[in-house]
Protein backbone atom coordinates (compact mmCIF):
# COMPACT_ATOMS: atom_id res chain seq x y z
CA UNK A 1 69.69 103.52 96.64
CA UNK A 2 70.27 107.02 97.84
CA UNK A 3 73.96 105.88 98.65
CA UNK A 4 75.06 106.10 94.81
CA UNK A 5 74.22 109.59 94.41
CA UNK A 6 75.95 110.59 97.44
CA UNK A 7 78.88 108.40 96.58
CA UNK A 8 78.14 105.09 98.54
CA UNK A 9 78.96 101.70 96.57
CA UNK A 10 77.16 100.93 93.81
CA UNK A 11 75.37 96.92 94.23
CA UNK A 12 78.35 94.40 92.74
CA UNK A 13 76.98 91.77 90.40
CA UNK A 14 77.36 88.35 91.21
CA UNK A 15 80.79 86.34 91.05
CA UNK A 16 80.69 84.61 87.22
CA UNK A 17 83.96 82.95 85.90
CA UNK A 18 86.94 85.27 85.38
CA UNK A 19 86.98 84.54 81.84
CA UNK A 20 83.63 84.71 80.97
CA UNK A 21 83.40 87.73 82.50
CA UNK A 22 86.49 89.44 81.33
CA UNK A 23 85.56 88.61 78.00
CA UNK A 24 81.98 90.54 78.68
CA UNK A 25 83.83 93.24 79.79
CA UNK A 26 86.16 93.76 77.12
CA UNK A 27 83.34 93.76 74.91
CA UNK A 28 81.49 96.70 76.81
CA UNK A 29 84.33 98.93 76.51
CA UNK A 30 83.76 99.31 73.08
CA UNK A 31 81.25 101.89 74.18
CA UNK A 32 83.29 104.22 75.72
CA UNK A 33 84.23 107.02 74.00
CA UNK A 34 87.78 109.15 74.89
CA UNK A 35 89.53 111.53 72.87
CA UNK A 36 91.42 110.16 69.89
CA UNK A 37 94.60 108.41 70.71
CA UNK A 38 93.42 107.28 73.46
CA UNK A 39 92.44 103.35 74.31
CA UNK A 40 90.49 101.92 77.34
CA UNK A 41 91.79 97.96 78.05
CA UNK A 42 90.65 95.51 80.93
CA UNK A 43 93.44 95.57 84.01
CA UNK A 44 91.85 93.74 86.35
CA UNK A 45 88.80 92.13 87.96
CA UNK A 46 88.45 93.81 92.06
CA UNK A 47 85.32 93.02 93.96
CA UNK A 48 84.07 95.96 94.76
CA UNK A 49 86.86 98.08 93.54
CA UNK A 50 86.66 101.76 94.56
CA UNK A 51 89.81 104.02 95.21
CA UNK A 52 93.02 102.70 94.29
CA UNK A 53 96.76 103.93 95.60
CA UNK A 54 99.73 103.01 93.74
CA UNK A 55 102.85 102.49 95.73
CA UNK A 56 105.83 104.98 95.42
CA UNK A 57 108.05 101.95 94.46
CA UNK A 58 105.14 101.49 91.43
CA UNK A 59 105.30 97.59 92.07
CA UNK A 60 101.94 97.41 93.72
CA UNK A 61 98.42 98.67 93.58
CA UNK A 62 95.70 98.65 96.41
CA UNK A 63 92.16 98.90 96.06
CA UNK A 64 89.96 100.01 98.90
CA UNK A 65 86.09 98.77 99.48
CA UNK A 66 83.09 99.70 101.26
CA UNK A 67 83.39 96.13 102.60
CA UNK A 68 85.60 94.43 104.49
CA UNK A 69 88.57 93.88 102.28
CA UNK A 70 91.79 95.52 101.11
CA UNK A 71 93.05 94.18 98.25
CA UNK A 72 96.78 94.32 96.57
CA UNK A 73 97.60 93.76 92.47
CA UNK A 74 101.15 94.43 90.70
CA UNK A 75 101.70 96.88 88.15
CA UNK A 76 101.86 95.08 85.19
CA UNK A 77 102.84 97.24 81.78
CA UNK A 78 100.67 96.86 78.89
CA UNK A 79 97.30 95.84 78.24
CA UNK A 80 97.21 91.93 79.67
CA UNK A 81 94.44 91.55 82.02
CA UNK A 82 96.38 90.69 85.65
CA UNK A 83 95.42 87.93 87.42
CA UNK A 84 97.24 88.33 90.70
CA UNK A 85 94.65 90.15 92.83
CA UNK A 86 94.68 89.30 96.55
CA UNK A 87 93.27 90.52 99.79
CA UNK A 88 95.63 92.64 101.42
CA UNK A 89 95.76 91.95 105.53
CA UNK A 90 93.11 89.54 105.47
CA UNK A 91 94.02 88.48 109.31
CA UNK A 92 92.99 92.44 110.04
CA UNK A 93 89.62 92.65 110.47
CA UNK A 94 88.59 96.26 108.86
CA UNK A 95 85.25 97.50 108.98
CA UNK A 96 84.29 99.99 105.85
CA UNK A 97 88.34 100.36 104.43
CA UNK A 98 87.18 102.83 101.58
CA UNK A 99 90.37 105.52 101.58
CA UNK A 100 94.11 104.05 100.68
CA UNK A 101 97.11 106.17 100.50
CA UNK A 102 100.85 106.21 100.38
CA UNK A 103 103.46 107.96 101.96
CA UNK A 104 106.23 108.68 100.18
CA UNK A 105 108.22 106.67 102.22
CA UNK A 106 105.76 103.29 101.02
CA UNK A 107 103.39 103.53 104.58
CA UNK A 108 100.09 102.39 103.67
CA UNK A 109 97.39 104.29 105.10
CA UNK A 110 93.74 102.28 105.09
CA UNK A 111 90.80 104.94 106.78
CA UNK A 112 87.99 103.04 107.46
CA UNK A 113 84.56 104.12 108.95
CA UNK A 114 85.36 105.11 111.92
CA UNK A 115 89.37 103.70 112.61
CA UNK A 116 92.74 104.60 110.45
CA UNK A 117 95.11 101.90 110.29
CA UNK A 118 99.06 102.45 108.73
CA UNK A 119 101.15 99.54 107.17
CA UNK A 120 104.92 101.09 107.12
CA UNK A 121 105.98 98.49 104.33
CA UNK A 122 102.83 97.40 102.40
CA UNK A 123 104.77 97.03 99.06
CA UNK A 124 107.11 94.31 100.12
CA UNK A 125 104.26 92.74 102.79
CA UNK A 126 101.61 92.78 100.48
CA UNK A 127 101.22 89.08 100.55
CA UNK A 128 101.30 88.61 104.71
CA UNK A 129 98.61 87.09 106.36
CA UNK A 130 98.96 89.23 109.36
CA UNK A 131 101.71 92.28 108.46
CA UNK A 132 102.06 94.71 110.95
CA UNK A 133 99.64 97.18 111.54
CA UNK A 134 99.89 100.48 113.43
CA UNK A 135 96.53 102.59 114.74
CA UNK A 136 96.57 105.63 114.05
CA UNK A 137 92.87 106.47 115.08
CA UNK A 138 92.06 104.06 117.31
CA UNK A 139 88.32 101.87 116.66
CA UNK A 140 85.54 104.64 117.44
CA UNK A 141 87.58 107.59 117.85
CA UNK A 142 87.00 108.86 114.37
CA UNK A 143 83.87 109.88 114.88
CA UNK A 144 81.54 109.25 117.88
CA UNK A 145 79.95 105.59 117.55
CA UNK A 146 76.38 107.06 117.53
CA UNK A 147 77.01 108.92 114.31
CA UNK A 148 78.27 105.85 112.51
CA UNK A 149 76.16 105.45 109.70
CA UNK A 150 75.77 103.76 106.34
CA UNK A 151 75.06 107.11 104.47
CA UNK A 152 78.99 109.22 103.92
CA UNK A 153 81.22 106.60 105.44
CA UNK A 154 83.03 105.89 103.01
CA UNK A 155 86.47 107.69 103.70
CA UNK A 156 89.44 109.46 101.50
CA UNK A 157 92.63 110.30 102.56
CA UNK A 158 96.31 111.48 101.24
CA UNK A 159 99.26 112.85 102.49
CA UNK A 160 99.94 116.20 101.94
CA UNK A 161 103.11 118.46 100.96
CA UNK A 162 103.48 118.46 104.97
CA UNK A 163 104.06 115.25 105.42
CA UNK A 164 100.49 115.24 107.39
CA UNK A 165 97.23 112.64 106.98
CA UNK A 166 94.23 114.32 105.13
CA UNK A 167 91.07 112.63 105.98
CA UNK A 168 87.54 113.61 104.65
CA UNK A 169 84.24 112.90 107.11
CA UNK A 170 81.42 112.96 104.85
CA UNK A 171 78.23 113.91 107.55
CA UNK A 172 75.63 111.13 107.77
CA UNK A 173 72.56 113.28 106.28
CA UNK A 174 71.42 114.68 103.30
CA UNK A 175 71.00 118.10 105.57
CA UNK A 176 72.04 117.62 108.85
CA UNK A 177 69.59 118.62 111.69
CA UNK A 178 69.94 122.02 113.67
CA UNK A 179 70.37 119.94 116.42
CA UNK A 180 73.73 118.23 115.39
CA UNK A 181 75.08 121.37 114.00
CA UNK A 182 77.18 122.69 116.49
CA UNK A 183 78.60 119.40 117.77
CA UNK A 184 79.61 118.19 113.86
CA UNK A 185 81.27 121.49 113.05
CA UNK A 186 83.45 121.13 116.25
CA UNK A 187 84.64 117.37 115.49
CA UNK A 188 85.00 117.87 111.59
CA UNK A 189 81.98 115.85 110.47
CA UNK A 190 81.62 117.13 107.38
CA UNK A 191 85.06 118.45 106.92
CA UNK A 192 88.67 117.43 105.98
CA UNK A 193 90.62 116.91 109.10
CA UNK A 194 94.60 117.04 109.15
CA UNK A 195 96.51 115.02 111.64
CA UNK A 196 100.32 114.01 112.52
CA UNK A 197 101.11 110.09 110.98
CA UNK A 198 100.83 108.73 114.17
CA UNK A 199 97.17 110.92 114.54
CA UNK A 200 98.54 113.34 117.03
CA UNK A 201 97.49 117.18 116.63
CA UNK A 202 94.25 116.47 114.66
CA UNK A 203 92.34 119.29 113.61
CA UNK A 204 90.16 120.42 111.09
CA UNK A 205 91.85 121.98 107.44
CA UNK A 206 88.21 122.62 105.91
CA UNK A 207 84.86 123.01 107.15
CA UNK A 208 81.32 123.44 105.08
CA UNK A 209 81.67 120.27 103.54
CA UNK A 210 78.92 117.91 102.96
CA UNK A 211 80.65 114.27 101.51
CA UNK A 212 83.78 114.49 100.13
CA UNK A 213 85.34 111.16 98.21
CA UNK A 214 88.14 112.40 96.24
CA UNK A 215 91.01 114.65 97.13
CA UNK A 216 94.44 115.23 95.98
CA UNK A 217 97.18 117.97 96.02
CA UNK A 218 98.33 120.26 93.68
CA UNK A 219 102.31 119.60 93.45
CA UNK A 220 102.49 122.76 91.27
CA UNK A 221 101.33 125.34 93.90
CA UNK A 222 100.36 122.52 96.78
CA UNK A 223 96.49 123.69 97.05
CA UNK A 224 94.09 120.92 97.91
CA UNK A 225 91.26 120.19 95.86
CA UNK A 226 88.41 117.94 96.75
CA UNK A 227 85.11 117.10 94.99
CA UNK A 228 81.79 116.95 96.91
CA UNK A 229 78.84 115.48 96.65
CA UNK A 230 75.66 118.09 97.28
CA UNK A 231 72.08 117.84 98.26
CA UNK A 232 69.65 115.24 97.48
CA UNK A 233 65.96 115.71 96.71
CA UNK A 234 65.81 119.52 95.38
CA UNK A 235 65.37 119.16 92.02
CA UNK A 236 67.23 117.68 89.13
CA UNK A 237 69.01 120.41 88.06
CA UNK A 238 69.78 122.03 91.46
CA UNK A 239 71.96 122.02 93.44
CA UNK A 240 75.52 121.49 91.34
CA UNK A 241 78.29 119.01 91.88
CA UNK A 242 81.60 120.49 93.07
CA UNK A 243 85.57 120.53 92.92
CA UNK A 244 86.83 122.71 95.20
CA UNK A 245 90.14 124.38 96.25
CA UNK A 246 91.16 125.25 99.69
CA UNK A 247 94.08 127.39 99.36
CA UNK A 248 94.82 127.77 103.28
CA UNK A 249 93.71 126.27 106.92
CA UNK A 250 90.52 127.37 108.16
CA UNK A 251 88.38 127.70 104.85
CA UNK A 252 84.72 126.87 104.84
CA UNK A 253 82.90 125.98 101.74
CA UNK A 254 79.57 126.85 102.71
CA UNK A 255 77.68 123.58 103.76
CA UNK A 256 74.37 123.28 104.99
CA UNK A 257 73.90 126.88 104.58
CA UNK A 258 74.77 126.31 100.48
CA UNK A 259 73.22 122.81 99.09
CA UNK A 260 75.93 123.21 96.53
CA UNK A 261 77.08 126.01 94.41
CA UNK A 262 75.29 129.33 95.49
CA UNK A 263 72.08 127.40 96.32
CA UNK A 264 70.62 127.44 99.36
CA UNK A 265 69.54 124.74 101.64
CA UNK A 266 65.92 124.89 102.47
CA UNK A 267 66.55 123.76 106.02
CA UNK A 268 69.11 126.90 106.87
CA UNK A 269 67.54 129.14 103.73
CA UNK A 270 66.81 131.94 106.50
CA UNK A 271 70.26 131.62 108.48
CA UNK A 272 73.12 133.45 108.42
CA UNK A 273 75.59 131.27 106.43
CA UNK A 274 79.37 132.16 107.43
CA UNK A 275 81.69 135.32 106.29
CA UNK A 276 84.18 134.32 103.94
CA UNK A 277 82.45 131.27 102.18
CA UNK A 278 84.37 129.48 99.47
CA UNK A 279 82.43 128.58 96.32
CA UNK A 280 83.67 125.85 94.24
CA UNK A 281 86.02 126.52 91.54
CA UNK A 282 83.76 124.18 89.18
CA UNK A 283 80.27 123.54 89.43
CA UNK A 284 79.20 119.90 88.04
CA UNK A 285 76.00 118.66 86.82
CA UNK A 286 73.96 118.41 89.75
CA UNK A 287 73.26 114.86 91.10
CA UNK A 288 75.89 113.17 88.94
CA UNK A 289 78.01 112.16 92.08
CA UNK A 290 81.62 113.07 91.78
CA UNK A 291 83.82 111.08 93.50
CA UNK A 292 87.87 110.44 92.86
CA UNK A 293 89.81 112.99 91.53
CA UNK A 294 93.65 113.04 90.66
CA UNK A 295 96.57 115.58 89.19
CA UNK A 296 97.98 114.24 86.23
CA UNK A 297 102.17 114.31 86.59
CA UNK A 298 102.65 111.88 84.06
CA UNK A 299 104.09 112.89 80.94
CA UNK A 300 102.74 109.64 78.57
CA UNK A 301 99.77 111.76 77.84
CA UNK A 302 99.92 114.98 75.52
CA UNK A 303 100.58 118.05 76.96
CA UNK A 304 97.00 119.73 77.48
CA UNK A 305 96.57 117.18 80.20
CA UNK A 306 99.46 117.28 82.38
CA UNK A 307 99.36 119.37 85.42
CA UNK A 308 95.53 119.16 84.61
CA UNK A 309 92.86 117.22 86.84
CA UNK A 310 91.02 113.43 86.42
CA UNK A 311 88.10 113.05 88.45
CA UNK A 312 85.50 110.81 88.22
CA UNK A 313 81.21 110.74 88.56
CA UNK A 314 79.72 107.62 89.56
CA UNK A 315 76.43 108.79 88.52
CA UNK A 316 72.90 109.72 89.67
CA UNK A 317 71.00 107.72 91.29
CA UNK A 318 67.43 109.70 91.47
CA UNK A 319 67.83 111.62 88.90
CA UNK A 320 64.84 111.94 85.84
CA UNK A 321 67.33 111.73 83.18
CA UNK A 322 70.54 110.12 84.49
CA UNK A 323 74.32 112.06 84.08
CA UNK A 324 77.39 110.84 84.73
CA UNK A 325 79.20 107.27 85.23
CA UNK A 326 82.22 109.33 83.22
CA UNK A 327 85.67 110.61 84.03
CA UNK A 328 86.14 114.31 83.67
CA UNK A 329 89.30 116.36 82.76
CA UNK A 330 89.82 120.07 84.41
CA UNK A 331 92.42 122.33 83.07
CA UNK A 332 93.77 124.79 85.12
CA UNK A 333 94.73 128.21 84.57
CA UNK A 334 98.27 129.62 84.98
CA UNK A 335 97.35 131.11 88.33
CA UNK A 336 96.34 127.75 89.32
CA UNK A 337 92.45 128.17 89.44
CA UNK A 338 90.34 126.03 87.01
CA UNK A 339 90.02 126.91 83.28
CA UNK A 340 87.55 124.35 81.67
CA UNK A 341 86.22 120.80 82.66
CA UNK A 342 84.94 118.64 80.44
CA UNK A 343 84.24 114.89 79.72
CA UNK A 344 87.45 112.81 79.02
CA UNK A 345 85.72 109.09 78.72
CA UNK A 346 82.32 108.14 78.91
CA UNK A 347 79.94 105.65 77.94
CA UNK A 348 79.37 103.67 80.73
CA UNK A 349 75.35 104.91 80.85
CA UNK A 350 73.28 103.54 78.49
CA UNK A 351 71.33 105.74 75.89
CA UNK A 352 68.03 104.10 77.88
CA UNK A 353 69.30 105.92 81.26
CA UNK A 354 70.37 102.40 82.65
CA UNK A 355 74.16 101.55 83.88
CA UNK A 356 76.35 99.07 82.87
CA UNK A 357 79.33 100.38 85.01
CA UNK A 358 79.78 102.36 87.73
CA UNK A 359 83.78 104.47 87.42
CA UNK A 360 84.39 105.82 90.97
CA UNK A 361 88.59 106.90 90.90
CA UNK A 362 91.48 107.22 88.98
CA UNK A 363 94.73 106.74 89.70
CA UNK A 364 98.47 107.37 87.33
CA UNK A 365 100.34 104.20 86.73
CA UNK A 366 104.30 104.71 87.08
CA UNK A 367 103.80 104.57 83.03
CA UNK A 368 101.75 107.78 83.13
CA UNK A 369 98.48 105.65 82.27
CA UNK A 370 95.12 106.11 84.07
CA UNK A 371 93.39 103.60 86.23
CA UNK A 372 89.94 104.10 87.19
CA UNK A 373 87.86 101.78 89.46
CA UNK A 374 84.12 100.39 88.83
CA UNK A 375 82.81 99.10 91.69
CA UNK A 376 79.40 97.98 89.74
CA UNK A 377 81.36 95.72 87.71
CA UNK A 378 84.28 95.28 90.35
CA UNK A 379 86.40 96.17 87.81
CA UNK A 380 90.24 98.26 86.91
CA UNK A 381 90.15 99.61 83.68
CA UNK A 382 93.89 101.57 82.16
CA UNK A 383 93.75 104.56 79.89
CA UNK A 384 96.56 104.51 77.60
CA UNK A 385 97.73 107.45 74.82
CA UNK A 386 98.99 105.46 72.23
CA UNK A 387 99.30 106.91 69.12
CA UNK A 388 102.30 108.26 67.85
């Protein structure tokens, strides 16, 4: 199971009846706790739900997988479960079509394993059997086929302030080998690679970056944050989680000479790590997995969270006493660096270190709720404010 700690999909219970098993569901929620005036409700049942992009036009949501499926839902208001879940492209065979993003414009953008796909009107085509499909990274040009692997495939993307495709290649080691160094650091493995739409003029944004799977921009100041996962197997209370902030190209943030945080890697303890390495802005608890991460615009929530950040920790997988399966809230500073992070909802790990859900991303409804997947439980849940 070493893929839940570093952010691979959590094993999806078997298929039961929709009712039966919304009606389970609904009752487990009672456990989570969020700040008052807040309520957690059932949206909808997604196998294998993991990120989630809502369309500019806010009529449609899409849920990437670590499978083989896309799948499309409407935005429905309120707190009925919806019912109209379907696979998105299902005569496109995908491989791995984990990251989903919009253009503002309503392209789709589906990064799989080792292929990027667009879909310029995915709102309107949702239903299609076949709608059309553009490459923009063509099958096996990603990455080199050797270095597919099960272990930090599962991609993120978004499009940034410039109009340009973000794409994070998580490396497919815990520490990669001396060996592979060189040749990942030139093609972006482990790194957040920027490219044209169309994929033209790729090249890397950050380096030093072991598995990211959850970026977004800042539309205040238009940083780019990312969370990423850190080193397995050094303890379980080294190294930390992280959210970091790349303020300009060319950054590195300090992976495999840095495990996470300030600690060092045992494999490149006695090399030179780079000048000019960027620490995280927040250190998590180490080994709780953080994953999806998202600004808050949205103005249904009370002020102290908007402009502030959402991101989500699947939870350890390894780890003596478990942390995590909870979605955290960062505040940010004036300057735009972070001020405080703490949890925001939580309560999907039991008091007996066992799981009964798995929260991976969140995503703002046009309403200024929050959605946040569970792939455990294939599962949307919506975070409303409602008191008054």
């Amino acid at each position: 199971m070493a893929l839940a700690d570093a952010g691979g999909p959590a094993p999806v219970p078997a298929a039961k009846p929709i009712v039966d098993e919304a009606a389970r569901l609904r009752g487990e929620l009672a456990k989570i706790k969020l700040p008052p005036g807040f309520e957690i409700t059932l949206y909808a049942l997604v196998p294998g739900a993991r990120t989630i992009a809502v369309g500019p036009q806010g009529k449609m949501i899409f849920v990437g997988t670590p499978g083989t499926q896309v799948y499309a839902l409407p935005v429905r208001p309120g707190a009925a479960l919806v019912g109209e879940v379907s696979e998105f492209a299902p005569a496109t065979m995908k491989k791995m079509p984990h990251g989903v993003c919009f253009a503002n414009d309503g392209t789709l953008f589906v990064a799989e394993q080792n292929r990027i796909l667009s879909f310029a009107n995915a709102e309107a085509d949702y239903d299609k059997l076949a709608p059309k499909a553009q490459t923009v990274v063509a099958q096996g040009q990603l990455i080199p086929a050797e270095d597919e692997s099960d272990n930090h495939s599962t991609r993120v993307c978004r499009i940034g302030p410039d109009n340009k495709l973000y794409v994070s290649l998580g490396q497919p080691y815990n520490v990669p080998p001396k060996d592979k160094q060189a040749q990942f650091a030139r093609l972006g493995i482990g790194a957040i690679i920027r490219m044209d739409r169309d994929g033209k003029r790729r090249k890397i944004y950050a380096s030093g970056i072991r598995n990211s799977v959850g970026l977004d921009f800042n539309p205040a100041d238009k940083t780019l944050w990312f969370t990423d996962n850190q080193v397995d197997r050094m303890g379980d209370d080294i190294p930390p989680g992280e959210l970091n902030r790349a303020t300009k190209p060319g950054q590195n943030f300090g992976f495999p000479w840095y495990g996470g945080g300030h600690v060092r890697t045992n494999e490149y303890k006695d090399e030179t790590p780079p000048k000019d390495v960027v620490f995280p802005e927040v250190e998590m608890v180490a080994h709780a997995a953080d994953l999806g991460m998202t600004f808050y615009t949205g103005s249904q929530f009370p002020k102290d969270y908007r402009g502030g950040i959402f991101s989500v920790q699947h939870g350890s997988w390894n780890r003596t006493v478990p942390v995590g399966a909870r979605v955290m809230f960062t505040s940010l500073k004036p300057d735009g660096t972070a001020a405080k992070s703490e949890p925001f909802a939580e309560g999907w790990l039991e008091p007996d270190g066992s799981y009964w859900g798995r929260p991976v991303d969140a995503a703002q409804l046009p309403d200024g709720s929050l959605l946040v997947t569970d792939d455990y439980n294939g599962a949307l849940y919506r975070i409303a404010y409602t008191a008054r």
